[in-house]
N, C-alpha and C. Protein backbone atom coordinates (compact mmCIF):
# COMPACT_ATOMS: atom_id res chain seq x y z
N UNK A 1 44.86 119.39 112.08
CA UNK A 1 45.23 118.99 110.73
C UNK A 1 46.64 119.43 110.39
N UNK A 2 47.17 120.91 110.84
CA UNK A 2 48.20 121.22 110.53
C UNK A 2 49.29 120.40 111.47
N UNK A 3 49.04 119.75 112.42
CA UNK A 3 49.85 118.97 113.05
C UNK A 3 50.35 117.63 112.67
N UNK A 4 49.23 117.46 111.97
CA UNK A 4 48.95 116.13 111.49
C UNK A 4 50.01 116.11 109.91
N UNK A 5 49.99 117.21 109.56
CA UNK A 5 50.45 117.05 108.08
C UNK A 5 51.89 117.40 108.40
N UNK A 6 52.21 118.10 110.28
CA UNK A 6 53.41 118.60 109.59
C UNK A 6 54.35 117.00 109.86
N UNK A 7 53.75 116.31 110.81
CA UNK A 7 54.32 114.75 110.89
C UNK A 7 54.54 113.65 110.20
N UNK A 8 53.82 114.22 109.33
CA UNK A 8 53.59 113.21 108.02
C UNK A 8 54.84 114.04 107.59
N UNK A 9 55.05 115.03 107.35
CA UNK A 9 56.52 116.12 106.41
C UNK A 9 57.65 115.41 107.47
N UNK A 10 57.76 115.30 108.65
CA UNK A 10 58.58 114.86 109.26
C UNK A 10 59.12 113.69 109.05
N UNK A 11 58.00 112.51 109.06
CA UNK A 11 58.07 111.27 108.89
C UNK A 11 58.88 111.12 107.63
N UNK A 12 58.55 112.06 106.13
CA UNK A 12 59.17 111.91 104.83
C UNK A 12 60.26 112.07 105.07
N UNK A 13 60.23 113.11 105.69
CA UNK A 13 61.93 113.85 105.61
C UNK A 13 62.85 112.64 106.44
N UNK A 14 62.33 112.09 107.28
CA UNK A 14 63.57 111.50 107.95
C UNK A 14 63.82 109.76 107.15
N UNK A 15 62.76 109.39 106.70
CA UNK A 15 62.78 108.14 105.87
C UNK A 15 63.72 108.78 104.42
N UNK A 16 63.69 109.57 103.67
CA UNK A 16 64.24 109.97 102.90
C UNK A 16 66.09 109.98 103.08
N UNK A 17 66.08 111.06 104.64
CA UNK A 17 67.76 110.74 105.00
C UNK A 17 68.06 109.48 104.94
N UNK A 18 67.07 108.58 105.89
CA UNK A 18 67.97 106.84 105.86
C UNK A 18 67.77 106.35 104.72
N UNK A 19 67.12 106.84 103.88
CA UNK A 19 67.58 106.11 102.45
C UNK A 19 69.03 107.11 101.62
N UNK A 20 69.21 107.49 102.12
CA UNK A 20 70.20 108.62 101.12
C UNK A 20 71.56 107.93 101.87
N UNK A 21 71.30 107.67 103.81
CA UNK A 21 72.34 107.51 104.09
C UNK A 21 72.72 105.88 103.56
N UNK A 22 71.80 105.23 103.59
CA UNK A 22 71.91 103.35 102.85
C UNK A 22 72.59 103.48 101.72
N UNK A 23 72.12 104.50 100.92
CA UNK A 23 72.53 104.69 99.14
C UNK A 23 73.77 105.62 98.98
N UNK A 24 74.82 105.53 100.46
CA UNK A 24 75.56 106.04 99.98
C UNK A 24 76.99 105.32 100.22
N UNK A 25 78.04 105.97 99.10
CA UNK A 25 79.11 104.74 99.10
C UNK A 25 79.93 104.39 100.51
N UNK A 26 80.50 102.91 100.59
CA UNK A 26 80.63 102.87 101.45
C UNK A 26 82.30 103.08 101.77
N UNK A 27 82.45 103.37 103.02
CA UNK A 27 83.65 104.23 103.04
C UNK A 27 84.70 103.47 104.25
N UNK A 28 84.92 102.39 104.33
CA UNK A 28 85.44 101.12 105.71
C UNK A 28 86.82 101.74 105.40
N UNK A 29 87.66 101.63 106.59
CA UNK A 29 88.87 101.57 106.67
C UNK A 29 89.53 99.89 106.83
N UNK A 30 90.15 99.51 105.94
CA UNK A 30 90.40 97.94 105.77
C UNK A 30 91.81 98.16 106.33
N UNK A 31 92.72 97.36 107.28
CA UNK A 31 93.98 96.88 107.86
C UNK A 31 94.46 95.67 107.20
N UNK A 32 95.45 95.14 105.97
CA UNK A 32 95.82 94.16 105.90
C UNK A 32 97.41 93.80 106.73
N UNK A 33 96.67 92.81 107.51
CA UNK A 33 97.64 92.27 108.40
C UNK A 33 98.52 91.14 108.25
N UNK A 34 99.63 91.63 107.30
CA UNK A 34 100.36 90.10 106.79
C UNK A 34 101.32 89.97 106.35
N UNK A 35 102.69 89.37 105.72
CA UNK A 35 103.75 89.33 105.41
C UNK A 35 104.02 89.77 104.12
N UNK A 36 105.71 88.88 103.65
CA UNK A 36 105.83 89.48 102.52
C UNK A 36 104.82 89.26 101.06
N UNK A 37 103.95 88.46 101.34
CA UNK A 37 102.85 88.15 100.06
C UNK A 37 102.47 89.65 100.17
N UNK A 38 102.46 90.25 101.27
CA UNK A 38 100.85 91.45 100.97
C UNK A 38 102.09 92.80 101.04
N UNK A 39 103.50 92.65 101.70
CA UNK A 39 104.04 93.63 102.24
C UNK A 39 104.97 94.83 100.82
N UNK A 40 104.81 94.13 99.51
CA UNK A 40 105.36 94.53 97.72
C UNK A 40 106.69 93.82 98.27
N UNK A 41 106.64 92.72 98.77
CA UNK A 41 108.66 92.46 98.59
C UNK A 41 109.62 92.21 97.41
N UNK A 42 110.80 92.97 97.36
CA UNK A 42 111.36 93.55 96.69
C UNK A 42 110.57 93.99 95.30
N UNK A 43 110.24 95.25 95.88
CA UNK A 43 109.21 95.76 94.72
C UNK A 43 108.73 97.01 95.49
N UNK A 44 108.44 98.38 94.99
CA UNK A 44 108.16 99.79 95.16
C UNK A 44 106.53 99.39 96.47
N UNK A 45 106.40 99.76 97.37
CA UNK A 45 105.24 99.51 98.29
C UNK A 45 104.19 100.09 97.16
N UNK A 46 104.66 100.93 96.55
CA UNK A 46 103.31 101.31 95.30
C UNK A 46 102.68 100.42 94.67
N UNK A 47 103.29 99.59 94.15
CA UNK A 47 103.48 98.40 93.65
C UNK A 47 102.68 97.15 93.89
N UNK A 48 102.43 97.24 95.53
CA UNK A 48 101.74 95.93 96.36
C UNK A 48 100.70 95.87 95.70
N UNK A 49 99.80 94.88 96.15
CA UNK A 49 98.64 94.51 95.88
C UNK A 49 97.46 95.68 96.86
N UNK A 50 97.92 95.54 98.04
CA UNK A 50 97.21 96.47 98.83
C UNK A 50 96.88 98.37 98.53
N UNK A 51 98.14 98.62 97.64
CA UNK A 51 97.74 99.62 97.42
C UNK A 51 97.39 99.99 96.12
N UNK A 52 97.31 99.01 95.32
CA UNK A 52 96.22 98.97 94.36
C UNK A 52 94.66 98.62 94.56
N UNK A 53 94.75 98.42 95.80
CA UNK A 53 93.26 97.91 96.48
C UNK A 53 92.00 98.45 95.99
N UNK A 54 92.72 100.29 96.62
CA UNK A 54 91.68 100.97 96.92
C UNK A 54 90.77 101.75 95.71
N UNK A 55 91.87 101.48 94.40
CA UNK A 55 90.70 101.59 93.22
C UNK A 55 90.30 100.57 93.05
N UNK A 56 90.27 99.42 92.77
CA UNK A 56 89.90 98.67 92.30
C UNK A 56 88.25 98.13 93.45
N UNK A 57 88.30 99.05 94.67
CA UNK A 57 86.93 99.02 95.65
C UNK A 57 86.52 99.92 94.95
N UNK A 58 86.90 100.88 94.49
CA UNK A 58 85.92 102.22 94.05
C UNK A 58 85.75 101.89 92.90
N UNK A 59 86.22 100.87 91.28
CA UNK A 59 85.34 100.85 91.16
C UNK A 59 83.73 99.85 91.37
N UNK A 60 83.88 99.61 92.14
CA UNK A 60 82.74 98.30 92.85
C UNK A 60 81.71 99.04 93.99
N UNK A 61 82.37 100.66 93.53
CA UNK A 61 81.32 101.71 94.39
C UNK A 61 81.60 101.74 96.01
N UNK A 62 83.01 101.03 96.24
CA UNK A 62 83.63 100.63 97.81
C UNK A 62 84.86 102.16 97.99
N UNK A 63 84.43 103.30 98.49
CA UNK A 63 85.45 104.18 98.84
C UNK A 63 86.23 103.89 100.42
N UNK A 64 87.55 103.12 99.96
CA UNK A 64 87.59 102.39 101.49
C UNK A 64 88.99 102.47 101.75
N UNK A 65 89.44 103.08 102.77
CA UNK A 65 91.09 103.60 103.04
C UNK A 65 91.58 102.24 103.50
N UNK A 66 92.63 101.97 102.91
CA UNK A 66 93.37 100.39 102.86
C UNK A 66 95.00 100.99 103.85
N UNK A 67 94.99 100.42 104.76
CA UNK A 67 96.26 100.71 105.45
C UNK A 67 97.07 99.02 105.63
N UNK A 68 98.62 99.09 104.80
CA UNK A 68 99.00 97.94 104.65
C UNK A 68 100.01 98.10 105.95
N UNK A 69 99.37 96.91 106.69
CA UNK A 69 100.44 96.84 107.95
C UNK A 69 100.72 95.41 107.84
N UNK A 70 101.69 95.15 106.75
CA UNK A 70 102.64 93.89 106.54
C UNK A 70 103.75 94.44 106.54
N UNK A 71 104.81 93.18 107.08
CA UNK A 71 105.76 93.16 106.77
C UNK A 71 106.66 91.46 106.59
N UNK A 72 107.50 92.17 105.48
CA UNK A 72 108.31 90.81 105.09
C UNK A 72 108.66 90.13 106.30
N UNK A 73 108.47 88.51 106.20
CA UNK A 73 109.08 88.11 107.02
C UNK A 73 108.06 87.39 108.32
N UNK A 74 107.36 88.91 108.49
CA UNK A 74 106.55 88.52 109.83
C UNK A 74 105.61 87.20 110.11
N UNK A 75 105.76 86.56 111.43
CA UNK A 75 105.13 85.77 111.73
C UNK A 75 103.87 85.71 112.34
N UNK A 76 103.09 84.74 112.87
CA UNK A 76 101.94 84.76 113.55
C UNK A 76 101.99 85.86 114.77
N UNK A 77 102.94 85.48 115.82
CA UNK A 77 103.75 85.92 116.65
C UNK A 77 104.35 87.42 115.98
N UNK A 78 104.37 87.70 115.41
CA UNK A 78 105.41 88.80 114.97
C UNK A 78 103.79 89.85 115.12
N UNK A 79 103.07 89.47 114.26
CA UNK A 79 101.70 90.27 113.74
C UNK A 79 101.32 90.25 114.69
N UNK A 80 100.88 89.46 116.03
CA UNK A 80 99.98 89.78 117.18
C UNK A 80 100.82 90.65 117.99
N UNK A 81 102.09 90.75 118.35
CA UNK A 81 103.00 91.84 118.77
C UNK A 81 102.89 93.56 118.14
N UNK A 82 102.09 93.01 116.84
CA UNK A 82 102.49 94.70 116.38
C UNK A 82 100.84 94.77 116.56
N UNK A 83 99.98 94.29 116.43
CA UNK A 83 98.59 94.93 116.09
C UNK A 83 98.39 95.79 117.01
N UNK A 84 98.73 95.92 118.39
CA UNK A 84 97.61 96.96 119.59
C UNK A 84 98.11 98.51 118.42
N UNK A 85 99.36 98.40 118.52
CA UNK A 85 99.58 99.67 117.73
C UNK A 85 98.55 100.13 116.77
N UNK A 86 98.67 99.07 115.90
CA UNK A 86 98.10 99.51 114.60
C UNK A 86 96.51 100.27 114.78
N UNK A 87 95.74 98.81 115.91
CA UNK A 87 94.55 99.09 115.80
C UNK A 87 94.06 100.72 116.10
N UNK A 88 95.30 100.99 117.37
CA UNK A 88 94.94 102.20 117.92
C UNK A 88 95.03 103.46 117.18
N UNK A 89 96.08 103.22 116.34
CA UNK A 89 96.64 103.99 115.70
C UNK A 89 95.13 104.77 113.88
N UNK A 90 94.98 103.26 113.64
CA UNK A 90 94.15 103.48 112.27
C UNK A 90 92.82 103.09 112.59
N UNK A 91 92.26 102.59 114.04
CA UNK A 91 90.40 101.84 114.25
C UNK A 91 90.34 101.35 112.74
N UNK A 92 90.75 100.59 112.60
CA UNK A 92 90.19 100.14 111.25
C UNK A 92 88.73 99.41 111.48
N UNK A 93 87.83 99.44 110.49
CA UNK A 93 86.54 98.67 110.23
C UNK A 93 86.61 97.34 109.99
N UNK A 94 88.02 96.84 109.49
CA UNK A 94 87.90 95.18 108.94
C UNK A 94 89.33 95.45 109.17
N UNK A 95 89.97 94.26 109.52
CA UNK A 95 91.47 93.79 109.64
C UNK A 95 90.85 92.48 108.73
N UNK A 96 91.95 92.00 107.82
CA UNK A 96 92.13 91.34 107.06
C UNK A 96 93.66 90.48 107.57
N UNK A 97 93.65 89.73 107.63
CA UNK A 97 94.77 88.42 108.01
C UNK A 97 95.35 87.91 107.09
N UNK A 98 96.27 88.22 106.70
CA UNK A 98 97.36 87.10 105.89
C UNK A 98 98.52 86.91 106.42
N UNK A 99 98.38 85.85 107.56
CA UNK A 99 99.92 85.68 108.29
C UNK A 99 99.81 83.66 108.52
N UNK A 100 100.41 83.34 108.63
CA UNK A 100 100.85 81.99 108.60
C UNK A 100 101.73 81.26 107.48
N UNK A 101 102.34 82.11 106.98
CA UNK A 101 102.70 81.13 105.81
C UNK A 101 104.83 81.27 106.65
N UNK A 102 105.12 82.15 107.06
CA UNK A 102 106.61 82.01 107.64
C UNK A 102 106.27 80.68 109.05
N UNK A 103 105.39 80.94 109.73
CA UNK A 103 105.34 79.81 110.22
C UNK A 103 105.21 78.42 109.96
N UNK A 104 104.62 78.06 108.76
CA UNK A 104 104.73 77.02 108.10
C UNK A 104 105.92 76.73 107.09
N UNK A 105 106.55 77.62 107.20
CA UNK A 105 107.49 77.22 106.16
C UNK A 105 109.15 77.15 107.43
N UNK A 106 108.28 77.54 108.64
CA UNK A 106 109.56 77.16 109.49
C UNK A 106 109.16 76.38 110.46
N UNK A 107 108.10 75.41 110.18
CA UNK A 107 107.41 74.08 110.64
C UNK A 107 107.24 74.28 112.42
N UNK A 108 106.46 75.69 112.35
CA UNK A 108 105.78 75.62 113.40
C UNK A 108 104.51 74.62 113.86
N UNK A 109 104.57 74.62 115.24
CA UNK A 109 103.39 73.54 115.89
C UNK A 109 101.92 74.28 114.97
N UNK A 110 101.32 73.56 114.25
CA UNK A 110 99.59 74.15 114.27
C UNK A 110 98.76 74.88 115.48
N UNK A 111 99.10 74.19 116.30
CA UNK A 111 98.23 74.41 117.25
C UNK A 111 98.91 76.08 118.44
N UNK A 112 100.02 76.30 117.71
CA UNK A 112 101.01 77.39 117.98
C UNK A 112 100.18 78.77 117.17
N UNK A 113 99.64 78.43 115.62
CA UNK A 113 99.30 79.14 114.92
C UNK A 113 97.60 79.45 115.12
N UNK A 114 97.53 78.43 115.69
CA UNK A 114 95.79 78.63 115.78
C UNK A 114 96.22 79.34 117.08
N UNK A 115 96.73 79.77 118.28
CA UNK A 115 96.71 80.07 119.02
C UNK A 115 96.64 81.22 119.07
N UNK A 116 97.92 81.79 118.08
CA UNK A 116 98.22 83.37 117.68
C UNK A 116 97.23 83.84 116.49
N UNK A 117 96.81 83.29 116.17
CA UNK A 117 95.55 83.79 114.86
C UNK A 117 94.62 84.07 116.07
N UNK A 118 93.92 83.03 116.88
CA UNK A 118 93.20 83.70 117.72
C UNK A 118 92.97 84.82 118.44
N UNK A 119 93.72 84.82 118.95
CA UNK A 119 94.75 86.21 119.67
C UNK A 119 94.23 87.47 118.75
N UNK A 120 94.66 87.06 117.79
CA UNK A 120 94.61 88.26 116.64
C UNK A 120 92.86 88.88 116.66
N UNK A 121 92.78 87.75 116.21
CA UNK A 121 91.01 87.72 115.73
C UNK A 121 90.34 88.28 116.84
N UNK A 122 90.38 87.94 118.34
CA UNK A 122 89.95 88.62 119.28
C UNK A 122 90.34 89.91 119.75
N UNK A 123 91.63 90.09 119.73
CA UNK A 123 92.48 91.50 119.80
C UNK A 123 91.33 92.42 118.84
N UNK A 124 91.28 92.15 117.72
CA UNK A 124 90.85 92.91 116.58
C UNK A 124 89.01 93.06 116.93
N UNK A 125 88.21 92.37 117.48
CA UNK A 125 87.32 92.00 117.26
C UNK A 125 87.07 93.03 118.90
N UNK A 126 87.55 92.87 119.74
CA UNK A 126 87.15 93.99 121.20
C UNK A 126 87.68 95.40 120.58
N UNK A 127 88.12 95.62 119.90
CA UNK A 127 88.78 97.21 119.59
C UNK A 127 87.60 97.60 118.38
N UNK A 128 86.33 96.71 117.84
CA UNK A 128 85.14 96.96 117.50
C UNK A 128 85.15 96.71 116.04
N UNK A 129 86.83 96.13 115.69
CA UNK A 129 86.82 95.60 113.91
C UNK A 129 86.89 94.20 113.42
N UNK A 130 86.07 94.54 112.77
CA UNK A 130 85.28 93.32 111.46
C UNK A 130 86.46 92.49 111.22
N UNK A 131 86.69 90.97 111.51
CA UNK A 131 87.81 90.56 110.86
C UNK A 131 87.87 89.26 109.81
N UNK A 132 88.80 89.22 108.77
CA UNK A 132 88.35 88.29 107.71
C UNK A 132 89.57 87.49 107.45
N UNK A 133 89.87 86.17 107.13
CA UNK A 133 90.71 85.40 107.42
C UNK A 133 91.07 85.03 106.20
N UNK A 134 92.65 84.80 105.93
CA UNK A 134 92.67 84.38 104.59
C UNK A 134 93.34 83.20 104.96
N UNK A 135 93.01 81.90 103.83
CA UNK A 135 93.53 81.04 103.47
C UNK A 135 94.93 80.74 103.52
N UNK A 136 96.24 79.98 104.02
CA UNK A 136 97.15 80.02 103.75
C UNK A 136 98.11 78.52 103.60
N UNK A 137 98.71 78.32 102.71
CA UNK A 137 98.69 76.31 102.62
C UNK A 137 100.60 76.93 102.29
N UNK A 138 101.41 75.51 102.30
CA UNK A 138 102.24 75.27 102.44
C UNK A 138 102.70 74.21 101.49
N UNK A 139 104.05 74.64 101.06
CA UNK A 139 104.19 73.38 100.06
C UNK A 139 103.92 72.30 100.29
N UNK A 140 104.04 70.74 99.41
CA UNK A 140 103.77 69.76 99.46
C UNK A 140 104.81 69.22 100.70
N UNK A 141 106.45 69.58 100.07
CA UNK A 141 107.56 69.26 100.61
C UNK A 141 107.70 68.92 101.82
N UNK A 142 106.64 69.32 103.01
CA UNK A 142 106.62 69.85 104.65
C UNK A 142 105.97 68.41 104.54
N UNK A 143 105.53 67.28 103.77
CA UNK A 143 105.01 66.15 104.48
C UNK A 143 103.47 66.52 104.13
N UNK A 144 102.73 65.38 103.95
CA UNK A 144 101.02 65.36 103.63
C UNK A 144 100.57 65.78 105.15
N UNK A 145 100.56 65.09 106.22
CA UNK A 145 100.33 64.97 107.47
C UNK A 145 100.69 66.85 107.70
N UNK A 146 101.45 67.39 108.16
CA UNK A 146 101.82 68.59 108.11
C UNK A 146 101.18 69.69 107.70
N UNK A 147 101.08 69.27 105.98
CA UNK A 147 100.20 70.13 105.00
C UNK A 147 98.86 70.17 105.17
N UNK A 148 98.50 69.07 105.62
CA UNK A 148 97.08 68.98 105.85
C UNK A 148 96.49 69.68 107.22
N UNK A 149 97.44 69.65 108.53
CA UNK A 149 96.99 69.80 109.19
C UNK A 149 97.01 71.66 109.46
N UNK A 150 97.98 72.04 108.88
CA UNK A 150 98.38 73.64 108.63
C UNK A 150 97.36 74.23 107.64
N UNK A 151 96.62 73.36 106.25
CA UNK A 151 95.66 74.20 105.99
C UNK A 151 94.23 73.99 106.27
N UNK A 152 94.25 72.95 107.01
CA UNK A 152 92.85 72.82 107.89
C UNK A 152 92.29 73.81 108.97
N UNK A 153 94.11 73.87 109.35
CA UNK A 153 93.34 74.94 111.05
C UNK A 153 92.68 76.36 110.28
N UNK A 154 93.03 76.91 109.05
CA UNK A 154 92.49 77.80 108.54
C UNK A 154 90.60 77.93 108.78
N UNK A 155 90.24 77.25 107.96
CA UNK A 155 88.69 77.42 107.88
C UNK A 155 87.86 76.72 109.12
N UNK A 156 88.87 76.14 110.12
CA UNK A 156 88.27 75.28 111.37
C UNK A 156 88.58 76.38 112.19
N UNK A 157 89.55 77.53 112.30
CA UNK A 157 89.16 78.35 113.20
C UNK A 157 88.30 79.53 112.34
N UNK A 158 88.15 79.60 111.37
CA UNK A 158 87.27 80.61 110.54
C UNK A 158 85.95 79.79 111.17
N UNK A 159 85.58 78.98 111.33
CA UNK A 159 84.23 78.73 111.34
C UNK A 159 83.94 78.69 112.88
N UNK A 160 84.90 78.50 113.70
CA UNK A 160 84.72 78.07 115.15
C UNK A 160 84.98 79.84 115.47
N UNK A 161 85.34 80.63 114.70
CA UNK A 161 85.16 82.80 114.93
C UNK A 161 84.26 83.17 114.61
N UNK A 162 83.52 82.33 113.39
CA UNK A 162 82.19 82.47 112.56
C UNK A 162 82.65 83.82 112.22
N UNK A 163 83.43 83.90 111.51
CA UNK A 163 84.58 84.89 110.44
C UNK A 163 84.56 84.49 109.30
N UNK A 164 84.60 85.30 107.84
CA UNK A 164 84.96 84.62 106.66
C UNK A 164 86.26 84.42 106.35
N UNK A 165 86.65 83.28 105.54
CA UNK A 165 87.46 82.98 105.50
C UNK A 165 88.07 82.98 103.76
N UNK A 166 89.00 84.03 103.22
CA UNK A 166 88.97 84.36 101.98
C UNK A 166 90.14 83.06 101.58
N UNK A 167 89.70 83.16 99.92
CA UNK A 167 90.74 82.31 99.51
C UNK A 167 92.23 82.32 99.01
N UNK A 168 92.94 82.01 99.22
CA UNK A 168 94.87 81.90 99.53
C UNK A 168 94.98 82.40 97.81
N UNK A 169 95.23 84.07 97.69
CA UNK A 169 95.35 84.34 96.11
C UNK A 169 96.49 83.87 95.55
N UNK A 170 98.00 83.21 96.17
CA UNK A 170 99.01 82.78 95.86
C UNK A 170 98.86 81.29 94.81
N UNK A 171 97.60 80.18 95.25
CA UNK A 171 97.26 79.33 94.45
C UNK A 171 96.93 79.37 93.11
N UNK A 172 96.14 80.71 92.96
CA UNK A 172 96.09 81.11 91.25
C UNK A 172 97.07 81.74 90.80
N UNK A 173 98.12 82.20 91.46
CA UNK A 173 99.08 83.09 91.16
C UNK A 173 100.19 82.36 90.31
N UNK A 174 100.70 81.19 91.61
CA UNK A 174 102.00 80.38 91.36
C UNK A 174 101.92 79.02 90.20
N UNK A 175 100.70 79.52 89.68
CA UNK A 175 100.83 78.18 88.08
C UNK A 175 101.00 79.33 87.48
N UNK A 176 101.68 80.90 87.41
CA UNK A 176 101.74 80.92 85.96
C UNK A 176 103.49 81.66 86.38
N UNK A 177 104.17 80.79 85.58
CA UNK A 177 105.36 81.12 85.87
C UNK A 177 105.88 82.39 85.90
N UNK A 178 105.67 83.14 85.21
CA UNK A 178 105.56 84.51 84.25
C UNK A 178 105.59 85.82 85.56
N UNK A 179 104.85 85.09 86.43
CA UNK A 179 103.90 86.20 87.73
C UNK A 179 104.76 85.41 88.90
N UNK A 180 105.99 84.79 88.98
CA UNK A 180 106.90 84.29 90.02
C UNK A 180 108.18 84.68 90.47
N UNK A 181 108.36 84.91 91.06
CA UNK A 181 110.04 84.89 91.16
C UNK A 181 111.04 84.04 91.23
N UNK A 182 111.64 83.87 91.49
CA UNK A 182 112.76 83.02 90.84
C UNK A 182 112.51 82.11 92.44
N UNK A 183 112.28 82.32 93.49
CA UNK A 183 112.16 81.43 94.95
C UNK A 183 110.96 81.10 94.94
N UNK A 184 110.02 80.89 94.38
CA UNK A 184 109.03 80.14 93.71
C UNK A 184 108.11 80.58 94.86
N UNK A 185 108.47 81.27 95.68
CA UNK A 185 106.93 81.82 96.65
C UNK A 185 106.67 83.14 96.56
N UNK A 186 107.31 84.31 96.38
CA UNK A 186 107.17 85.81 96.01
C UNK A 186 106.21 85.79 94.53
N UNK A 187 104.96 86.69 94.88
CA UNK A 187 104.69 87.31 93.14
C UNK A 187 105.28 88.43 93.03
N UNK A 188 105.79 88.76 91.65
CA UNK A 188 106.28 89.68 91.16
C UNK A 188 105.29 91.22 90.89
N UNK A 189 105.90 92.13 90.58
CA UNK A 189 105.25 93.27 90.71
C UNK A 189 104.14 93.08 89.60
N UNK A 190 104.21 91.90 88.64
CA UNK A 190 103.19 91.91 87.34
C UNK A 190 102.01 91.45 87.62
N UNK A 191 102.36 90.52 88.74
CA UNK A 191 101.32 89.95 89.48
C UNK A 191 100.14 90.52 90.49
N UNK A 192 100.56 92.12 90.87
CA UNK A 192 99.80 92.60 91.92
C UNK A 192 98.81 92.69 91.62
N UNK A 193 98.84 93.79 90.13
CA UNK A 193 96.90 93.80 89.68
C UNK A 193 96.31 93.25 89.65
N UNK A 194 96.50 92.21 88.97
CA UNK A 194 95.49 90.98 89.53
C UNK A 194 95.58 90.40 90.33
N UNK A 195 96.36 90.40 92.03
CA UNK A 195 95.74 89.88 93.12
C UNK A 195 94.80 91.39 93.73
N UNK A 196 95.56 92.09 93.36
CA UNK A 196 94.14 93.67 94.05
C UNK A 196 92.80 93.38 93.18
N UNK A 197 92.56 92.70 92.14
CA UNK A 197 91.44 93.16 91.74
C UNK A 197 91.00 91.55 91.99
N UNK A 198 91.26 90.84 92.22
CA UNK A 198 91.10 89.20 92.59
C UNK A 198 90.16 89.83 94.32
N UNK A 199 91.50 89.97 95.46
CA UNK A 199 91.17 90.69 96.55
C UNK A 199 89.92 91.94 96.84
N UNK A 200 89.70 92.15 95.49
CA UNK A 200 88.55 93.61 95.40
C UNK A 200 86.94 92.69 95.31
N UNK A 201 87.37 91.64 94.99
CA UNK A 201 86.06 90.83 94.86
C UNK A 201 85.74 90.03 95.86
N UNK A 202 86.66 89.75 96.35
CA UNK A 202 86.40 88.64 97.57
C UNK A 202 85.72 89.70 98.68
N UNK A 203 86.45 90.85 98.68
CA UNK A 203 86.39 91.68 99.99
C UNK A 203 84.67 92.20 100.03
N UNK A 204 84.51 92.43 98.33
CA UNK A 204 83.21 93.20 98.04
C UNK A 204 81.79 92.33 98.44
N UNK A 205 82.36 91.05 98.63
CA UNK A 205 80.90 90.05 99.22
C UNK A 205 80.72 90.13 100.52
N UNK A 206 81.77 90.65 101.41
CA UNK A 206 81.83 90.81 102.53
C UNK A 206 81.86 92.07 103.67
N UNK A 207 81.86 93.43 102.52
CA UNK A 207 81.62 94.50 103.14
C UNK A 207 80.25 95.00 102.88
């Protein structure tokens, strides 16, 4: 009997830890991997969207170290050159993607960009992190044919990674003049909070 009861004390005790450990906050190291949209250009890195991230997860009960590895400028090509570093450097839990938009705006091949997104996505995905794809479209100006085919490869390789694929926060951004810069593709520093807390929601369905 005393054996019997002390297994039953055992059995509590250890169902009790895996519920304490389920119920407790969650703590991911997130990598955003992407240019000057994510990198604060011309604007304090305090400033970015990314590093307003990490309250705006906590408060959604997400305690989650945000390491911004953008930079202005960078390309598809540019970002798959720097990641071995990064990954090794931070193991992040989720790499987050925001890179294609310098390549489209310097009318790279599609099939150039799906190549190096891949790259990425797999790079990221053997080093054991979660990866999530963002949306990225191109002015009208580049031609319908062009435009179409640059924001298609988005959610056609999101679905062919069976990856989520978040939505391009620059589209709600760039109708309000106010939150632009004067080169009509940069948001301004007024603009960050609300892409971190825009970004805090998308991320929160997916961690």
């Amino acid at each position: 009997m005393r054996i019997f009861s002390l297994l039953m004390m055992l059995c509590i005790t250890s169902l009790a830890q895996v519920n304490m450990v389920q119920a407790s906050p969650k703590n991911p190291t997130i990598l955003i991997l992407g240019d000057s949209l994510s990198a604060g250009y011309q604007m304090s890195i305090e400033q970015s969207w990314p590093a307003l991230l990490p309250d705006q997860l906590q408060a959604k009960g997400i305690n989650a170290k945000v390491v911004n590895g953008s930079i202005s400028g960078d390309t598809t090509g540019n970002g798959l050159a720097r990641l071995p570093s990064l990954l090794n450097q931070y193991n992040p839990d989720w790499v987050v993607i925001e890179l294609g938009a310098n390549d489209g705006l310097r009318g790279f091949p599609p099939a150039t960009i799906t190549r190096n997104l891949t790259k990425i996505i797999k790079l990221s995905q053997n080093s054991g992190s979660q990866v999530a794809l963002m949306q990225i479209m191109v002015p009208p100006n580049y031609g319908k044919r062009y435009t179409q085919a640059f924001s298609h490869l988005y959610p056609e390789l999101a679905k062919q990674q069976n990856i989520p694929l978040l939505p391009f926060f620059l589209k709600d951004v760039i109708v309000k003049p106010e939150w632009i810069k004067e080169d009509g593709l940069h948001p301004k520093a007024e603009a960050q909070p609300w892409i971190a807390q825009f970004m805090a929601t998308q991320l929160q369905s997916i961690l």
